[in-house]
C-alpha atoms as a PDB file:
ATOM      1  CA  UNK A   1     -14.875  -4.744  -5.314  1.00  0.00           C
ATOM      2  CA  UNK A   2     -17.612  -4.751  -7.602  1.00  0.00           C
ATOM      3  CA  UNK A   3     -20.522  -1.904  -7.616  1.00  0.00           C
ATOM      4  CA  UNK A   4     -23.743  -2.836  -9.788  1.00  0.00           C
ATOM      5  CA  UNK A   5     -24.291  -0.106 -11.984  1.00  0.00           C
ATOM      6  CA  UNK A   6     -27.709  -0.750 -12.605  1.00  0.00           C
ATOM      7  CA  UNK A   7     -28.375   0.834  -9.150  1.00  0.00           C
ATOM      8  CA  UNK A   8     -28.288   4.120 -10.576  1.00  0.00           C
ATOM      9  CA  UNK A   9     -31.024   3.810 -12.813  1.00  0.00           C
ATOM     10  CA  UNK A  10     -33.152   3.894  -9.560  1.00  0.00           C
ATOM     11  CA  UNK A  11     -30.864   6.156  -7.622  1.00  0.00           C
ATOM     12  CA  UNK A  12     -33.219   9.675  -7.194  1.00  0.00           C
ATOM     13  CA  UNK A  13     -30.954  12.670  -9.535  1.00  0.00           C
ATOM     14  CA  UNK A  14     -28.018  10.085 -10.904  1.00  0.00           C
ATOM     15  CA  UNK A  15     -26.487   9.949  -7.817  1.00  0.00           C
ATOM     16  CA  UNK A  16     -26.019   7.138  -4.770  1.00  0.00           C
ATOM     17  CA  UNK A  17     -23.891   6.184  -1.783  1.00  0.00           C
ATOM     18  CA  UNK A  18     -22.421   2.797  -1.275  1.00  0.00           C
ATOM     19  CA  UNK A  19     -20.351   1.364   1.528  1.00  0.00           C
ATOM     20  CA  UNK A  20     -18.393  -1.822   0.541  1.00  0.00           C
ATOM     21  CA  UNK A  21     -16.256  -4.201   2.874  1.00  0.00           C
ATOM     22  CA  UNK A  22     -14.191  -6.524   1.317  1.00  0.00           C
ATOM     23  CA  UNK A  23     -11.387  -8.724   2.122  1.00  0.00           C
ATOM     24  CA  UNK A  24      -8.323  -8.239  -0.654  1.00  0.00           C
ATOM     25  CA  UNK A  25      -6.010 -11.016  -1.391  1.00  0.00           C
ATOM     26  CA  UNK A  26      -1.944  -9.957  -0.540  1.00  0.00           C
ATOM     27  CA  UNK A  27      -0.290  -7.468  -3.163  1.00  0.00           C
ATOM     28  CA  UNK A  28       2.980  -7.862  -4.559  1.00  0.00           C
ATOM     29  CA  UNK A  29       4.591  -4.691  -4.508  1.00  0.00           C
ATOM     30  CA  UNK A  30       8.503  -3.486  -4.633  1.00  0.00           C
ATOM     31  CA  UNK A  31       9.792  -7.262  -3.819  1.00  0.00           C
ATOM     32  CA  UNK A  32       7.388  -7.520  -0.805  1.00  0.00           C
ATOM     33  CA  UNK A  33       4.219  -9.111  -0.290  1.00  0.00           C
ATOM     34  CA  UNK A  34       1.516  -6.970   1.533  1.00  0.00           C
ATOM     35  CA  UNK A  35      -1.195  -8.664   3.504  1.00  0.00           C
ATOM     36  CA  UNK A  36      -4.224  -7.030   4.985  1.00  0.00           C
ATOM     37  CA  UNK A  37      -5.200  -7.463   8.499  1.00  0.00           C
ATOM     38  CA  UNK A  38      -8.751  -7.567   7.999  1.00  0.00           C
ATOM     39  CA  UNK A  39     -11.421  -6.194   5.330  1.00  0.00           C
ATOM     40  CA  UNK A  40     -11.174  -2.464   3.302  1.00  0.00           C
ATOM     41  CA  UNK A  41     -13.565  -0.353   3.797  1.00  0.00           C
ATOM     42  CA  UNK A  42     -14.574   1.915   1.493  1.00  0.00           C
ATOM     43  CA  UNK A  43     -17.318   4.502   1.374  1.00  0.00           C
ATOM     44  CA  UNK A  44     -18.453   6.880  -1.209  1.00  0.00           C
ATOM     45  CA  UNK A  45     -20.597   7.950  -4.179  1.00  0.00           C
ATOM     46  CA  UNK A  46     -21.561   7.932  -7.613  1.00  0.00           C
ATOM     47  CA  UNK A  47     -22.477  10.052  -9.967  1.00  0.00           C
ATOM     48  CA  UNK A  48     -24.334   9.748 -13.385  1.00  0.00           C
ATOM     49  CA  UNK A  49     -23.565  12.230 -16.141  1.00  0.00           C
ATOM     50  CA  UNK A  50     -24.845  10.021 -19.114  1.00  0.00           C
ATOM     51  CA  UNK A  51     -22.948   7.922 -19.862  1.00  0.00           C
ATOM     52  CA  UNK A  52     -20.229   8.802 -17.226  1.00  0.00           C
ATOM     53  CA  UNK A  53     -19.606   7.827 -13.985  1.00  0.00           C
ATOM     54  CA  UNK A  54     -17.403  10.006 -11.565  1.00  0.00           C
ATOM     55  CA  UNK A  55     -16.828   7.582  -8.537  1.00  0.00           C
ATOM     56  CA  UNK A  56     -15.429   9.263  -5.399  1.00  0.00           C
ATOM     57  CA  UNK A  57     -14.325   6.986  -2.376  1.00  0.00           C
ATOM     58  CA  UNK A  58     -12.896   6.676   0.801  1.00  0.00           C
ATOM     59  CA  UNK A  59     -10.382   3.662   1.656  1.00  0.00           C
ATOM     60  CA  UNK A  60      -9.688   2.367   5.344  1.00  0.00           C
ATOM     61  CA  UNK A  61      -7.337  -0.439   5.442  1.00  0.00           C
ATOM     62  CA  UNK A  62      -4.429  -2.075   7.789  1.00  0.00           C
ATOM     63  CA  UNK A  63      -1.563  -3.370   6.161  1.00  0.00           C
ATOM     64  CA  UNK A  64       1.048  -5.686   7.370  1.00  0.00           C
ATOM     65  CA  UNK A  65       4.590  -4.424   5.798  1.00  0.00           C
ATOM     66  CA  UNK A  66       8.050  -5.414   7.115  1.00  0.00           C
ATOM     67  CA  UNK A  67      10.140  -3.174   9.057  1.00  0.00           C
ATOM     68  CA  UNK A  68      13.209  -1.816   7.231  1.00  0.00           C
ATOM     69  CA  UNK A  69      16.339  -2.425  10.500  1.00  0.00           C
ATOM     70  CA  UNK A  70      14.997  -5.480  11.810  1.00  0.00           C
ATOM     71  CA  UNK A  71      12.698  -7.578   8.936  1.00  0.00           C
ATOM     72  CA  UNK A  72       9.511  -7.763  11.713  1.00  0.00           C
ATOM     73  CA  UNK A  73       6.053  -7.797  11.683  1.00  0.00           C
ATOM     74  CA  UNK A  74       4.655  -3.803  11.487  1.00  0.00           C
ATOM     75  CA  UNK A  75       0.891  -3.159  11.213  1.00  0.00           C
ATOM     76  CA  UNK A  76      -0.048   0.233   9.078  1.00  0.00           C
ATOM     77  CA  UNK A  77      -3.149   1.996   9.115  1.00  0.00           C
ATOM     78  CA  UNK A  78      -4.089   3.176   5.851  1.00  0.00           C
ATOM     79  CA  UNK A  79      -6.500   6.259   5.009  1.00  0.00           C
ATOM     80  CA  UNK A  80      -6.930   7.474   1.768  1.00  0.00           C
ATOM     81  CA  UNK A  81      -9.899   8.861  -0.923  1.00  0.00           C
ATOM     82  CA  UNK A  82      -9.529   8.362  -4.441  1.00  0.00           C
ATOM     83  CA  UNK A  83     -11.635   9.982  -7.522  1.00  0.00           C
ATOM     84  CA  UNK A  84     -12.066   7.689 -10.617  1.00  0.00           C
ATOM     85  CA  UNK A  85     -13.898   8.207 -13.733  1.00  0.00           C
ATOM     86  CA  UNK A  86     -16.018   5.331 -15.800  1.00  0.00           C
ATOM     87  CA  UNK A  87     -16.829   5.685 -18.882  1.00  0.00           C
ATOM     88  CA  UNK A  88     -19.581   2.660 -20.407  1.00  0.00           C
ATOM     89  CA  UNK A  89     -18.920   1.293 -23.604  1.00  0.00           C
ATOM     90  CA  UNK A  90     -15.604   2.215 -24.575  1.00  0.00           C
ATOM     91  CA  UNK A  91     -12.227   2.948 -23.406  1.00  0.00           C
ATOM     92  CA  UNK A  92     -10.386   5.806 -22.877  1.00  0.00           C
ATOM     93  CA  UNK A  93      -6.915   7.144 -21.714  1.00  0.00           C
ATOM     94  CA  UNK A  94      -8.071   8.664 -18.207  1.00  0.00           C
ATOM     95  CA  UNK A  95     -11.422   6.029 -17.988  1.00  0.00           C
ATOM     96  CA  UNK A  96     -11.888   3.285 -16.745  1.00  0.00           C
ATOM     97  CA  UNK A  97     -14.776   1.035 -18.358  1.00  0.00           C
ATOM     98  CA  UNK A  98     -18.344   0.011 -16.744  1.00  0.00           C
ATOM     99  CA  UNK A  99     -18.662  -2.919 -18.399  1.00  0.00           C
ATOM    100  CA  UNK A 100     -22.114  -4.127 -18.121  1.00  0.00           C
ATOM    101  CA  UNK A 101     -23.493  -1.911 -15.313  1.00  0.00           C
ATOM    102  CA  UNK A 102     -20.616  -3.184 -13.398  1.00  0.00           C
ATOM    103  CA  UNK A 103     -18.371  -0.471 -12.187  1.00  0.00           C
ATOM    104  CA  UNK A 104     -14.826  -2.492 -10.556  1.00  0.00           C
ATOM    105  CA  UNK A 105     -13.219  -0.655  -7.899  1.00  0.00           C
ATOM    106  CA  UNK A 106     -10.697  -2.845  -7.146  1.00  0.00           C
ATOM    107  CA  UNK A 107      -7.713  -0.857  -9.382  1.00  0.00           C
ATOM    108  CA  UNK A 108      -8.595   2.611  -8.156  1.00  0.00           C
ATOM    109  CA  UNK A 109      -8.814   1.091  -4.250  1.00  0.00           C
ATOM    110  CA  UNK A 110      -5.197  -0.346  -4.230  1.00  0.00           C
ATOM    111  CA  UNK A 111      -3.471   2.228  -6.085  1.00  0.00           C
ATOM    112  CA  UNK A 112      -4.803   4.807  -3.439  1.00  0.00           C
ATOM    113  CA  UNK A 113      -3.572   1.814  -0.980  1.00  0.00           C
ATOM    114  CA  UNK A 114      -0.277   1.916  -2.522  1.00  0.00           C
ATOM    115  CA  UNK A 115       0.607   5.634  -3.084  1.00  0.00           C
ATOM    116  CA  UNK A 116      -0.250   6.143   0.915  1.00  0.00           C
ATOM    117  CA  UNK A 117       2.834   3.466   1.727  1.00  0.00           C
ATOM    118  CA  UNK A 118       5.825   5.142   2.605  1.00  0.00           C
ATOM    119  CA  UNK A 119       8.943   4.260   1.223  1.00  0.00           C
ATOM    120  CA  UNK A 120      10.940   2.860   4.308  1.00  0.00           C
ATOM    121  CA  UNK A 121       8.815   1.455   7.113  1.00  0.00           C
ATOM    122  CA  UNK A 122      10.597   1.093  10.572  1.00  0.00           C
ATOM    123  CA  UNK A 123       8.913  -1.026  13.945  1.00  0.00           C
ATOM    124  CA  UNK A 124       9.759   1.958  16.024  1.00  0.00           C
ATOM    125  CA  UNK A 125      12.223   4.753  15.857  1.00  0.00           C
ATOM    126  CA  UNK A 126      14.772   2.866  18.284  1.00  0.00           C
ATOM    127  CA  UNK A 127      14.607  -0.164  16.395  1.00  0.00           C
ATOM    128  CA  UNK A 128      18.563  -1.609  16.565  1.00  0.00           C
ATOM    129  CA  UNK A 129      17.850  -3.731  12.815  1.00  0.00           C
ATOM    130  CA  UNK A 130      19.785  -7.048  12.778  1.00  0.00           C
ATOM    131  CA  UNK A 131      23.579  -7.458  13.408  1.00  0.00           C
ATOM    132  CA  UNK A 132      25.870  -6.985  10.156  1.00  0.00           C
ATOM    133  CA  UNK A 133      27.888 -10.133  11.145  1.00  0.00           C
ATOM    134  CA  UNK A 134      25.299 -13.308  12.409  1.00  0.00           C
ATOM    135  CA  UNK A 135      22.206 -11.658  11.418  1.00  0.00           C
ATOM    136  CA  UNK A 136      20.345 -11.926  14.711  1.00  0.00           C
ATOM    137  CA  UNK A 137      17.525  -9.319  15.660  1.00  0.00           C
ATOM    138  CA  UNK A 138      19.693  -6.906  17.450  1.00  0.00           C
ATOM    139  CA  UNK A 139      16.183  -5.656  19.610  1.00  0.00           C
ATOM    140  CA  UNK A 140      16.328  -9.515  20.624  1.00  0.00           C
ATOM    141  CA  UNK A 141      19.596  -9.596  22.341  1.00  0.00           C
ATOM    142  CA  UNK A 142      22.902  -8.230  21.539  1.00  0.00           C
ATOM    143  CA  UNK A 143      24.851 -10.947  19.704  1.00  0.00           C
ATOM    144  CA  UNK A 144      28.024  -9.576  21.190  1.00  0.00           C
ATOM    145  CA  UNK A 145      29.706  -9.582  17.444  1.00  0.00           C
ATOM    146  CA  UNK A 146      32.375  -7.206  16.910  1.00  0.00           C
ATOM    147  CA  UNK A 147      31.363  -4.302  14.981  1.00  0.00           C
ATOM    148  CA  UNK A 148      34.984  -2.450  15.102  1.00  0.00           C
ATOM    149  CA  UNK A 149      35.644  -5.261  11.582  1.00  0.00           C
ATOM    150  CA  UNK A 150      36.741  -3.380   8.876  1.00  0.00           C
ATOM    151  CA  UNK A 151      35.993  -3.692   4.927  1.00  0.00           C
ATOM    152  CA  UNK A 152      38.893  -5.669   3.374  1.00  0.00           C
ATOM    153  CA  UNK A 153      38.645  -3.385   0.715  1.00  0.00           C
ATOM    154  CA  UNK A 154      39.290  -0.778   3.219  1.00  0.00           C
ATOM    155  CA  UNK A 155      42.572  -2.087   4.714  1.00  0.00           C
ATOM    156  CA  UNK A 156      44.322   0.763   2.563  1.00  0.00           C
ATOM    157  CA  UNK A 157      42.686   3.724   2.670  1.00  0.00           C
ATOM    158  CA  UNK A 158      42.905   3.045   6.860  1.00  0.00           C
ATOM    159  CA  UNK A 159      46.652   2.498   6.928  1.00  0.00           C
ATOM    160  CA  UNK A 160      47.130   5.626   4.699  1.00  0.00           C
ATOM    161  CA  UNK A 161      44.927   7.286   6.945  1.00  0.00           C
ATOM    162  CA  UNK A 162      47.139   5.938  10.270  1.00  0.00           C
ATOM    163  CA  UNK A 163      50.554   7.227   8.292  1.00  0.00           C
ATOM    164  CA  UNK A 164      49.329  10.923   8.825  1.00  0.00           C
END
């Protein structure tokens, strides 16, 4: 996601809108792979302060995670803003670069993507999950395993629990 720079110079008081739509490859991210549906969108501005840029955006974006019980398929809508700065010429701790009149969005974009996942993602509240014994999608059909097994490592504490 790639803004030319050299824009500004023509931009009226240092300052311009954009609107970019691109299509992002998958993320890897906590052991998961996260595809998008379709293109993010995002929309926003910059602004010129010599030789700063302060880029302010907003992100629109469907994700495909996997649900947390049952391992399927859940779409999530993602809307987010993120404020960057650019600095041209050199680096600096809280700046990114502008290398070239190029201003990359690409960083700021998915780490807004990212810190709007939640942690545990679910199909829908009364999702069963999958069956502890043969591993088949419980919202499927019911496997008809037996779910009263107990934890060999358990055995003991249960018969000292049956003496009482």
């Amino acid at each position: 996601m790639i803004i030319q720079g050299s824009r500004l110079a023509s931009a009226s008081q240092g300052r311009f809108p954009f609107k970019l739509s691109e299509s992002i490859r998958p993320i890897d991210y906590r052991d998961e792979k996260i595809a998008f549906t379709g293109p993010v969108v995002v929309t926003g501005s910059i602004e010129q302060n010599g030789s700063l840029y302060l880029v302010t955006g907003d992100v629109q974006a469907e994700v495909v995670l996997e649900c947390s019980r049952c391992l399927g398929e859940v779409r999530y809508p993602v809307r987010t803003s993120f404020i960057q700065e650019y600095r041209e010429g050199g680096a600096d701790a809280d700046r990114l670069v502008a290398d070239r009149d190029r201003i990359d969005l690409y960083g700021p974009v998915v780490e807004s993507i990212l810190l709007e996942l939640p942690i545990k993602v679910v199909c829908r509240e009364e999702c069963k999950g999958l069956c502890p014994v043969c591993g088949s999608n419980r919202n499927i059909n019911e496997c008809g395993c037996s779910r009263d097994e107990i934890d060999p490592r358990m055995l003991a504490l249960k018969k000292l629990l049956e003496e009482k």
